[in-house]
Protein backbone atom coordinates (compact mmCIF):
# COMPACT_ATOMS: atom_id res chain seq x y z
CA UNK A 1 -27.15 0.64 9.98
CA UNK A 2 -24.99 2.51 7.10
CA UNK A 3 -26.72 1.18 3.72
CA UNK A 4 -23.88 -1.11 1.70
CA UNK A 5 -22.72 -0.86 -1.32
CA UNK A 6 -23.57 -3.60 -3.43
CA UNK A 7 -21.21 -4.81 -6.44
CA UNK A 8 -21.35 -6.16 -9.70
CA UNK A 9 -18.23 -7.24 -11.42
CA UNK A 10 -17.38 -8.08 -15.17
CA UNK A 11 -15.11 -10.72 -15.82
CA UNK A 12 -13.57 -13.36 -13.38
CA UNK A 13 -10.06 -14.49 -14.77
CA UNK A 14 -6.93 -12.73 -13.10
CA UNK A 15 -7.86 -9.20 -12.71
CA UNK A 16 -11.29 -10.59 -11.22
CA UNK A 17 -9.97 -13.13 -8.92
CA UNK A 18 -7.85 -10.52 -7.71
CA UNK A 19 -10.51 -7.69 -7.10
CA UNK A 20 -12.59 -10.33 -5.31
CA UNK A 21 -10.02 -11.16 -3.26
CA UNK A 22 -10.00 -7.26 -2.12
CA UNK A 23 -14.18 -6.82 -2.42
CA UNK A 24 -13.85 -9.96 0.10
CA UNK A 25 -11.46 -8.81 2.13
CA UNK A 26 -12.62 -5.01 2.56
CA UNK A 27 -14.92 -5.14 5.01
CA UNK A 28 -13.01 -6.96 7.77
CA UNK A 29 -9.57 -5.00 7.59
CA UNK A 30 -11.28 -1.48 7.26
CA UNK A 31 -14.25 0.08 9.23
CA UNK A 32 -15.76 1.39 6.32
CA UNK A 33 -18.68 3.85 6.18
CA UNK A 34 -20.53 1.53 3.67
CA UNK A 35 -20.31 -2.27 4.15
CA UNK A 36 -19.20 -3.85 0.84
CA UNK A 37 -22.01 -6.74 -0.65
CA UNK A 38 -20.29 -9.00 -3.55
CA UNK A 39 -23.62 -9.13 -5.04
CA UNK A 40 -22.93 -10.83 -8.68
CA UNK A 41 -20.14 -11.48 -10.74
CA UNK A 42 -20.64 -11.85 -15.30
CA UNK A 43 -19.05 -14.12 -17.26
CA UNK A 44 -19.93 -15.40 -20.86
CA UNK A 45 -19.63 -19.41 -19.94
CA UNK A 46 -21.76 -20.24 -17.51
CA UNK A 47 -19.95 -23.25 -15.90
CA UNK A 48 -16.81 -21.10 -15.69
CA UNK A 49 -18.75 -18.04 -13.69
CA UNK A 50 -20.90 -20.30 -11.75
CA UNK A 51 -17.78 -21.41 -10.48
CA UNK A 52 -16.17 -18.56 -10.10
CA UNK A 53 -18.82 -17.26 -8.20
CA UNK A 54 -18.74 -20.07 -5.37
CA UNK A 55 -14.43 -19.52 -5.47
CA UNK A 56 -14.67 -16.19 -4.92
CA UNK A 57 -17.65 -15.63 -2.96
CA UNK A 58 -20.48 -13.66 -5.11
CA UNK A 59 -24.02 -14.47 -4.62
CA UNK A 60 -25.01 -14.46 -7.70
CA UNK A 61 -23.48 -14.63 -11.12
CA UNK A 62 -24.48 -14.28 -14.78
CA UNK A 63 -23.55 -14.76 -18.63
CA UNK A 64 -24.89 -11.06 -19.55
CA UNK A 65 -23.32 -7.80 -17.72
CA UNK A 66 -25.94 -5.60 -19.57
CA UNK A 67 -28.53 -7.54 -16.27
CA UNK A 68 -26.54 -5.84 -13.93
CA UNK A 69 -27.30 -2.14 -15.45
CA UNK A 70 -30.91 -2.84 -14.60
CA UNK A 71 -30.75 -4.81 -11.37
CA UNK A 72 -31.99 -2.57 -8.15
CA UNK A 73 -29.39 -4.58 -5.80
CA UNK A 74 -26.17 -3.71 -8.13
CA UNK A 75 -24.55 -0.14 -6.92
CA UNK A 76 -21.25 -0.44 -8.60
CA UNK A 77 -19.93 -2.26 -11.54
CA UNK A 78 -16.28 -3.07 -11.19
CA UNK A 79 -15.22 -3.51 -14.90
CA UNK A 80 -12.20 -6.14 -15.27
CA UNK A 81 -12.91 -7.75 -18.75
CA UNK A 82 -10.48 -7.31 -21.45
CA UNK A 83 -9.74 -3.85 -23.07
CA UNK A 84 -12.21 -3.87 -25.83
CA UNK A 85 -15.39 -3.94 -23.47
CA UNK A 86 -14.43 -1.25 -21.26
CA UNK A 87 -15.79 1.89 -23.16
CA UNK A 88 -19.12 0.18 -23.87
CA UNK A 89 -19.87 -1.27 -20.17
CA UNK A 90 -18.58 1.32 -18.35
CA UNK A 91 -20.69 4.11 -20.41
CA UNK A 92 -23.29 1.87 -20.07
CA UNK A 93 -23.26 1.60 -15.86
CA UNK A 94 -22.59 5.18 -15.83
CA UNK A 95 -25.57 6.19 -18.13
CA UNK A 96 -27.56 3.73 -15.72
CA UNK A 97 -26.69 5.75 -12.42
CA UNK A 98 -24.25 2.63 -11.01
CA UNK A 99 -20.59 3.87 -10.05
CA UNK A 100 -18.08 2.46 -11.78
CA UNK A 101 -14.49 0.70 -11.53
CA UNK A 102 -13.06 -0.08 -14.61
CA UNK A 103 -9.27 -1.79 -14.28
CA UNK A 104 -6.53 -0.08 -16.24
CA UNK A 105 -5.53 0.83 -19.61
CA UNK A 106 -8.98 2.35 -19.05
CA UNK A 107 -9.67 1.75 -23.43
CA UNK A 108 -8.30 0.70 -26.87
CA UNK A 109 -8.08 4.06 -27.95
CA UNK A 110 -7.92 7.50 -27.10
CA UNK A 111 -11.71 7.90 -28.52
CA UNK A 112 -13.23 5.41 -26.24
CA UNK A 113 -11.63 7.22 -23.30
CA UNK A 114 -13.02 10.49 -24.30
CA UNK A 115 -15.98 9.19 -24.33
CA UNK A 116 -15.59 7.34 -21.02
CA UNK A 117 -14.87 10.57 -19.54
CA UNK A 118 -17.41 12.43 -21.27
CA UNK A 119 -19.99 9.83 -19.16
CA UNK A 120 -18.04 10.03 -15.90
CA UNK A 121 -18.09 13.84 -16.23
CA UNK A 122 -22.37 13.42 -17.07
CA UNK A 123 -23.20 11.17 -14.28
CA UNK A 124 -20.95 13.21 -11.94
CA UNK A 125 -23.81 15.32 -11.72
CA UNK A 126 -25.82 12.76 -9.86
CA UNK A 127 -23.35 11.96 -7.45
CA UNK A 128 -21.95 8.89 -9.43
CA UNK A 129 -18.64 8.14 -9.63
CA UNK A 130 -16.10 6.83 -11.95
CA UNK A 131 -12.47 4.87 -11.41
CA UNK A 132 -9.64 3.52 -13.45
CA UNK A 133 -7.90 0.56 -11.13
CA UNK A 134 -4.09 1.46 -11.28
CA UNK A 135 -3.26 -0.94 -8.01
CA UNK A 136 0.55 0.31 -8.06
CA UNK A 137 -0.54 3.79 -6.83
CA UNK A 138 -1.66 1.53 -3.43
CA UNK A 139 1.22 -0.12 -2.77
CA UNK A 140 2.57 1.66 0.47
CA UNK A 141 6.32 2.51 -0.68
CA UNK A 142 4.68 3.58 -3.79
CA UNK A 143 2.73 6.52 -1.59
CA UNK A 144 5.41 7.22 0.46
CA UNK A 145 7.77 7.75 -2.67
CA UNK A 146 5.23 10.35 -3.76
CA UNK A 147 4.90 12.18 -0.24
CA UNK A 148 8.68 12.33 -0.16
CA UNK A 149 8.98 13.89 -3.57
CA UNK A 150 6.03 16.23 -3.07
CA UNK A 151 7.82 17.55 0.54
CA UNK A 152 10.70 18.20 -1.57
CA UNK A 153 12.88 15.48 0.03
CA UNK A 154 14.82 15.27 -3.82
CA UNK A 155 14.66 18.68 -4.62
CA UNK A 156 14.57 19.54 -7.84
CA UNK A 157 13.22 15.87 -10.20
CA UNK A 158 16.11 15.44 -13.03
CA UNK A 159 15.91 12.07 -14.21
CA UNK A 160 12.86 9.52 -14.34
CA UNK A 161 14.11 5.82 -15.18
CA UNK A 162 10.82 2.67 -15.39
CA UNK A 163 10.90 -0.21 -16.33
CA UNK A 164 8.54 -3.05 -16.08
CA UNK A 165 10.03 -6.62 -17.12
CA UNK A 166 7.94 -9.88 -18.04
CA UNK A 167 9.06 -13.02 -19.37
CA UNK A 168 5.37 -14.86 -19.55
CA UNK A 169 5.61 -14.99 -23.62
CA UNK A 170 9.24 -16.00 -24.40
CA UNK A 171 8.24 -19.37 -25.86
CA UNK A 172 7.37 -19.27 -29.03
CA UNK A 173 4.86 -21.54 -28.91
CA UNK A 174 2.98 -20.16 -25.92
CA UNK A 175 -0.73 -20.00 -27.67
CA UNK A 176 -2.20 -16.20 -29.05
CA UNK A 177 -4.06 -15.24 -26.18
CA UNK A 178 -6.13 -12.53 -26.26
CA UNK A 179 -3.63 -9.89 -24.96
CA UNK A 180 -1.80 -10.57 -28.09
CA UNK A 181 -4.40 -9.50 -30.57
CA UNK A 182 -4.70 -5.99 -30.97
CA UNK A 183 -8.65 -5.74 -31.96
CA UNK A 184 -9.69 -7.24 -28.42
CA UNK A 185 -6.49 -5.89 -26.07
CA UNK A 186 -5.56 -2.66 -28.11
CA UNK A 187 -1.85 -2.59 -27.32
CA UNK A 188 0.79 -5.19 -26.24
CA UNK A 189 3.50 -4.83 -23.09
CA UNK A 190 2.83 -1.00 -23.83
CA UNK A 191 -0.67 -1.00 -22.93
CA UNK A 192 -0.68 -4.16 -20.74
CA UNK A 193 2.26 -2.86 -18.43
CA UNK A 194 3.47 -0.01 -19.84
CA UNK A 195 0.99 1.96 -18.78
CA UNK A 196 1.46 1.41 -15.16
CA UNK A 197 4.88 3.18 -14.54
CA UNK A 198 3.89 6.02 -16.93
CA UNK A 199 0.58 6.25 -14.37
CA UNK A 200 3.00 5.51 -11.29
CA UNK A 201 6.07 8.17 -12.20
CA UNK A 202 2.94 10.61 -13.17
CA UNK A 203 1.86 10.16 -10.02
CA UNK A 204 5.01 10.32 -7.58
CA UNK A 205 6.38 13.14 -9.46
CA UNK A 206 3.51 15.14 -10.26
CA UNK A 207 3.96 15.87 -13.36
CA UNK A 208 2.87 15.10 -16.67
CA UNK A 209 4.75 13.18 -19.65
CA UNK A 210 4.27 15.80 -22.16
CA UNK A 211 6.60 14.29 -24.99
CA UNK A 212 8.26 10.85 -26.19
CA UNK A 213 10.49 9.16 -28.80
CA UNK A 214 9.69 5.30 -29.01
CA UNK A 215 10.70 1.96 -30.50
CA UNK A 216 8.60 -0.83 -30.41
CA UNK A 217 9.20 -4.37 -31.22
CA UNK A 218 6.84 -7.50 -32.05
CA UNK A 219 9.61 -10.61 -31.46
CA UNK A 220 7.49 -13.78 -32.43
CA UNK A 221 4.69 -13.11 -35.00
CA UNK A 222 2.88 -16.14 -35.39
CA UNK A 223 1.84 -18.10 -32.29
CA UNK A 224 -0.39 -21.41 -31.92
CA UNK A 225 -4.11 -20.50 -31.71
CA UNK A 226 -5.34 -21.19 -27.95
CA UNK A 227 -7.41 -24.60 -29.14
CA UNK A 228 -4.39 -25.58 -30.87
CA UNK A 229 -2.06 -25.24 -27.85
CA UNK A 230 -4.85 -27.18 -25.45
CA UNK A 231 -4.58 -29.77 -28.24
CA UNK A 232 -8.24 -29.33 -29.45
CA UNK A 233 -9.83 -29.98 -32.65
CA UNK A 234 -7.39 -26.60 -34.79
CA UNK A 235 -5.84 -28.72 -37.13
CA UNK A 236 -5.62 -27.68 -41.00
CA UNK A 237 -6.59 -30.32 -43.16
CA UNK A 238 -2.90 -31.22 -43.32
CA UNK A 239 -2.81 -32.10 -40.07
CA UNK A 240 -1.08 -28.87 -39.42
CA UNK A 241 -1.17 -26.97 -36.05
CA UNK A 242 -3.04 -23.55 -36.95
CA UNK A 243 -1.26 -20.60 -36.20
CA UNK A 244 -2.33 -16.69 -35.49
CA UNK A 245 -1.02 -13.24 -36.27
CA UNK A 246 0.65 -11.87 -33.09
CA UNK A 247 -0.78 -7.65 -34.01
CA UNK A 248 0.77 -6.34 -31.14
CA UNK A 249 3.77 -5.03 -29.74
CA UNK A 250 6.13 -7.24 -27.55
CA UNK A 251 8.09 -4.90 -26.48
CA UNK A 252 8.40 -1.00 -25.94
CA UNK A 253 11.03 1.61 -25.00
CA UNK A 254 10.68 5.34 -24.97
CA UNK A 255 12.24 8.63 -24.48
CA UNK A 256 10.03 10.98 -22.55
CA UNK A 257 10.44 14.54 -20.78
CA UNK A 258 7.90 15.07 -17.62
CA UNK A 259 7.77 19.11 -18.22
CA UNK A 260 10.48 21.45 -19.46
CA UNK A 261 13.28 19.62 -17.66
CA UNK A 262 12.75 16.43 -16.82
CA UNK A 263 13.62 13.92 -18.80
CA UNK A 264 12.71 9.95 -18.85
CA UNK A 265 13.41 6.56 -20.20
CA UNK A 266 10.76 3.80 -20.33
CA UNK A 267 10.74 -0.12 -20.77
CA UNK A 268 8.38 -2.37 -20.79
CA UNK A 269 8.41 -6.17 -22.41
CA UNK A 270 6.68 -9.50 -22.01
CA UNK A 271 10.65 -10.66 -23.05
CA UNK A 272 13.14 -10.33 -20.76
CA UNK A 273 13.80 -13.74 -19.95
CA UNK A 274 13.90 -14.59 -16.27
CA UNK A 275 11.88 -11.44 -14.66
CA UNK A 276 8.75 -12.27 -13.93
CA UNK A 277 7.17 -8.99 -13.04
CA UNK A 278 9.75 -6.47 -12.67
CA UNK A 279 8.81 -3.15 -12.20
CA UNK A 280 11.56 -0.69 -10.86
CA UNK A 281 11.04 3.07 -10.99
CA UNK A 282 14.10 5.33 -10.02
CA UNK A 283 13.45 9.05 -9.32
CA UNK A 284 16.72 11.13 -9.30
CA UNK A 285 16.55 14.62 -8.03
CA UNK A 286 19.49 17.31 -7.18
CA UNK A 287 18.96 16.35 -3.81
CA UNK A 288 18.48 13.06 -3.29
CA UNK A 289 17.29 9.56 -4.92
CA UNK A 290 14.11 7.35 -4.17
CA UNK A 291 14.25 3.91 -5.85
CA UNK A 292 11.34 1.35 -5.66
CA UNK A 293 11.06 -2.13 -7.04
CA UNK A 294 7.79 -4.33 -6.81
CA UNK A 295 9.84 -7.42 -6.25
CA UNK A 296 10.67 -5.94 -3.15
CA UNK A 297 7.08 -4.26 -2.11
CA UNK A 298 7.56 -3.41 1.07
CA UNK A 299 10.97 -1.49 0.88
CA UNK A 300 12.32 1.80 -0.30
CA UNK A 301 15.51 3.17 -1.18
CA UNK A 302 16.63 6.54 -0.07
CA UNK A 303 19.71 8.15 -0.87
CA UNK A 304 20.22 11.97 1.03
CA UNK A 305 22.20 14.12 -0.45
CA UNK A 306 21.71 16.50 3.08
CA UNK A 307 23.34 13.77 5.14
CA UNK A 308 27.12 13.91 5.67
CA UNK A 309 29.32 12.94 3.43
CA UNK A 310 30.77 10.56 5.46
CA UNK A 311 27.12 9.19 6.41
CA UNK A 312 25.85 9.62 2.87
CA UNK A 313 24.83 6.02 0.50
CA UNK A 314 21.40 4.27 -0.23
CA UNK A 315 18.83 3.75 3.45
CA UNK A 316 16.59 0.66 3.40
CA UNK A 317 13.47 2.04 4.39
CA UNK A 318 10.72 -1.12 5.42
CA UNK A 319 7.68 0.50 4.77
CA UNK A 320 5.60 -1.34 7.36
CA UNK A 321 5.56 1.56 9.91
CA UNK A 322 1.43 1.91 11.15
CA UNK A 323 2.65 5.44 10.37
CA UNK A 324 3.12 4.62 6.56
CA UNK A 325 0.99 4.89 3.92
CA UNK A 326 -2.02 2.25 4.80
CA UNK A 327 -0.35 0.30 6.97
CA UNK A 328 -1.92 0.88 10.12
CA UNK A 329 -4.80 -1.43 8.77
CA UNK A 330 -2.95 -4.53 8.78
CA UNK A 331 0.08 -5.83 11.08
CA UNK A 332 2.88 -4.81 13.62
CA UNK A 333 5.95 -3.44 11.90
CA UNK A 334 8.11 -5.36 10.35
CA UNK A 335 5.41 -7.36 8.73
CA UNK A 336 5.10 -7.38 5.17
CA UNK A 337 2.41 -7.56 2.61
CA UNK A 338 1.32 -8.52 -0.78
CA UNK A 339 0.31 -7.45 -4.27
CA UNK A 340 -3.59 -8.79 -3.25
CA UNK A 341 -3.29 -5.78 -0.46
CA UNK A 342 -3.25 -2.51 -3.20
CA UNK A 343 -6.46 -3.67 -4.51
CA UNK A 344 -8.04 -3.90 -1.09
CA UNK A 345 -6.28 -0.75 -0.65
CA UNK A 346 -8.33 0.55 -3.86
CA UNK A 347 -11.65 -0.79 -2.75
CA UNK A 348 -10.83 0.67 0.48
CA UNK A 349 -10.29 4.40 -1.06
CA UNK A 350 -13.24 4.05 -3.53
CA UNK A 351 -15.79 3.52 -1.22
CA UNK A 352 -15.04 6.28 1.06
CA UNK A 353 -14.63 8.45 -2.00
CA UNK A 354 -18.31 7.21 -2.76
CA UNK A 355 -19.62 7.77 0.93
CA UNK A 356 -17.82 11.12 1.03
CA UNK A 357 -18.95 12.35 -2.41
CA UNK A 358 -15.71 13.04 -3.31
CA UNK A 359 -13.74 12.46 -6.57
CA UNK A 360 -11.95 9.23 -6.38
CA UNK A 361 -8.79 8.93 -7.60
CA UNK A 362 -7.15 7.80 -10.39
CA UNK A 363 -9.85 9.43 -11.72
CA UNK A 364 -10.85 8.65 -15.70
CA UNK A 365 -9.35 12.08 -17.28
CA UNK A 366 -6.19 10.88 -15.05
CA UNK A 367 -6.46 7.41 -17.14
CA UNK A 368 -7.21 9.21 -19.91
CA UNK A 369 -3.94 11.36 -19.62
CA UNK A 370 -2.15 7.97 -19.47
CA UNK A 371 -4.11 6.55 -22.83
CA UNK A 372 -2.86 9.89 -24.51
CA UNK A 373 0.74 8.82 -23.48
CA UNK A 374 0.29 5.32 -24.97
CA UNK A 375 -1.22 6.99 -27.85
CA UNK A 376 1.47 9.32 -28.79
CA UNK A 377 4.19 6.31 -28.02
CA UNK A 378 2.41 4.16 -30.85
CA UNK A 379 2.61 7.26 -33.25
CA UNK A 380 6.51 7.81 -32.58
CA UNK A 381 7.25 4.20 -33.17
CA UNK A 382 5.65 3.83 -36.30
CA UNK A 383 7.03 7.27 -37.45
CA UNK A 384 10.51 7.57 -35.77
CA UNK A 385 9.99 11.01 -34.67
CA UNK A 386 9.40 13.15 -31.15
CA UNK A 387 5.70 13.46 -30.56
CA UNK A 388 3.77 15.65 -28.30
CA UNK A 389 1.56 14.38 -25.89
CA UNK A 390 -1.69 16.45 -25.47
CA UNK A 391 -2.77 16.92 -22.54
CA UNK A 392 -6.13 16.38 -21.08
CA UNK A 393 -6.20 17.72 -17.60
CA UNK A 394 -3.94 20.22 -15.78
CA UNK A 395 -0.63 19.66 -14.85
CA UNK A 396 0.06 19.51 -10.98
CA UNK A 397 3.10 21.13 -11.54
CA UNK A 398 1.51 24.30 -13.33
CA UNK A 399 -1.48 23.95 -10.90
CA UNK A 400 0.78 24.39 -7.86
CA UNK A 401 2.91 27.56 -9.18
């Protein structure tokens, strides 16, 4: 009987309800070579985890993660609290031997990262492991975008166009939430969104964002504070609703080149009234186009330049082939999934990575490459001027030549 692997997670709002949903789900899709336990989920109120522990199906639950580093039944802590805890639990697990999931932007800062990566690259050593949870990289289309690119399908890569579009803050009086304070969530849409399509277009290109130009843009600057808005006891003397200082950005667009010759544009806003999450990436090469759009998961665009003319426009490819990109796990073609499926897709790929010994993947000097992009964005904004991005691992491009 293969030993399991028994998890710990941090944090049991959205990002927690939907890693339990894949922790849960794991076992029974996927024959894995180390049955997943959901051994005890951390909160700080202890009503709100208990019950989050009986929704979700943990066995246990606490109001202190810093139990979990010393608890003989935890193996891995999967880290999906907001931004400003990451560096400290995840160095933390890792100094304590437990591997480690920690959900994307991996920190604040560029200095927390470093040091996050200085641990994963320590406890390496003793066959621990270390991941950052970009869940786009799973969706199938996403991979098969990527395995088209890399078999040269689009030739030479020319143009890179993302975007990701929310609309969840347009009201001015929606309350100042924690992702809108930059001490605890370290950047706004940039951070929060932003850095999934500069992780996704580094990944299905294979290459590195190596400079931007940016604007960035904070639209409403005072909000309700959250007791106010759930019409608790934040009343000035004046009777007054108290209000907060929004300290991060609403919205962000960039200039970027991906090498020498590649060059990029980048969106992403909590603003754009009426999109709800819409993330479209568009990949133009001197053969061909690939164009993918979460609100349509399960379907790729294709436009072949090697067809005939008279043949040649955009192919709907449904990505639900058992021959795609982890399909073959779940239903006959033609059958769609979810968003809830790339995370079970990422627990799925983490714990072989574990069993195998092998690296898994986005690894945290990958996130880390992704926090230097964020980093150098901020930096352009506030000075109007090109900025280099340094670089913290190897290109793939350079790698492969």
């Amino acid at each position: 009987m293969a030993q399991p692997l028994r998890v710990g997670m941090v944090g049991y709002a959205f990002m927690g309800a939907a890693h339990s949903q894949a922790w849960r789900t794991v076992n029974h899709v996927y024959d894995l070579p180390s049955p997943v336990q959901m051994q005890v989920v951390s909160g700080r109120s202890a009503p709100a985890v208990a019950a989050a522990a009986r929704r979700f199906g943990w066995s246990d639950h606490t109001t202190d993660w810093r139990t979990l580093l010393t608890r003989d039944d935890v193996d891995l802590i999967d880290i999906c609290s907001p931004g400003d805890t990451h560096a400290d639990i995840a160095i933390a697990a890792l100094s304590a031997g437990k591997h480690v999931l920690c959900e994307k932007p991996l920190a604040n800062s560029v200095d927390e990262a470093r040091r996050m990566v200085a641990a994963a690259d320590a406890a390496k050593t003793s066959g621990v492991r270390a991941m950052c949870g970009f869940n786009y990289r799973r969706v199938p289309a996403v991979t098969l975008m990527r395995d088209l690119i890399a078999a040269g399908r689009l030739g030479t890569i020319r143009h890179v166009r993302a975007c990701y579009l929310q609309d969840w803050i347009v009201d001015p009086e929606f309350p100042l939430v924690w992702r809108l304070r930059k001490e605890v969530a370290g950047s706004g849409a940039l951070g929060d969104i932003g850095a999934h399509i500069v992780d996704l277009t580094q990944f299905v290109t294979g290459r590195l964002v190596t400079e931007v130009s940016a604007l960035a843009e904070t639209f409403v600057r005072s909000r309700p504070l959250p007791s106010a808005a759930a019409g608790l006891s934040a009343l000035s003397a004046g009777g007054v609703v108290e209000r907060g200082e929004v300290t991060v950005d609403d919205a962000v667009l960039f200039l970027a080149r991906l090498g020498d010759q590649v060059v990029a544009t980048y969106e992403a806003t909590r603003f754009a009234t009426g999109r709800k999450n819409g993330l479209r990436v568009e990949i133009n090469g001197s053969l061909g186009t690939l164009v993918f759009d979460v609100e349509r998961m399960n379907e790729l665009q294709f436009y072949d330049l090697d067809r005939p003319v008279e043949e040649q426009g955009f192919t709907r490819i449904l990505v639900t082939e058992p021959s795609h990109p982890y399909m073959a796990a779940w239903w006959p073609p033609g059958h769609t999934i979810g968003y809830e499926h790339t995370f079970t897709h990422q627990a799925h790929d983490l714990v072989r990575a574990i069993a195998a010994g092998e690296d898994p993947t986005p690894s945290f000097a990958d996130a880390l490459q992704v926090q230097l992009v964020l980093d150098a964005v901020s930096r352009s904004a506030e000075t109007s001027s090109w900025v280099t991005v340094e670089s913290a691992i190897v290109d793939p491009v350079e790698e492969r030549v």
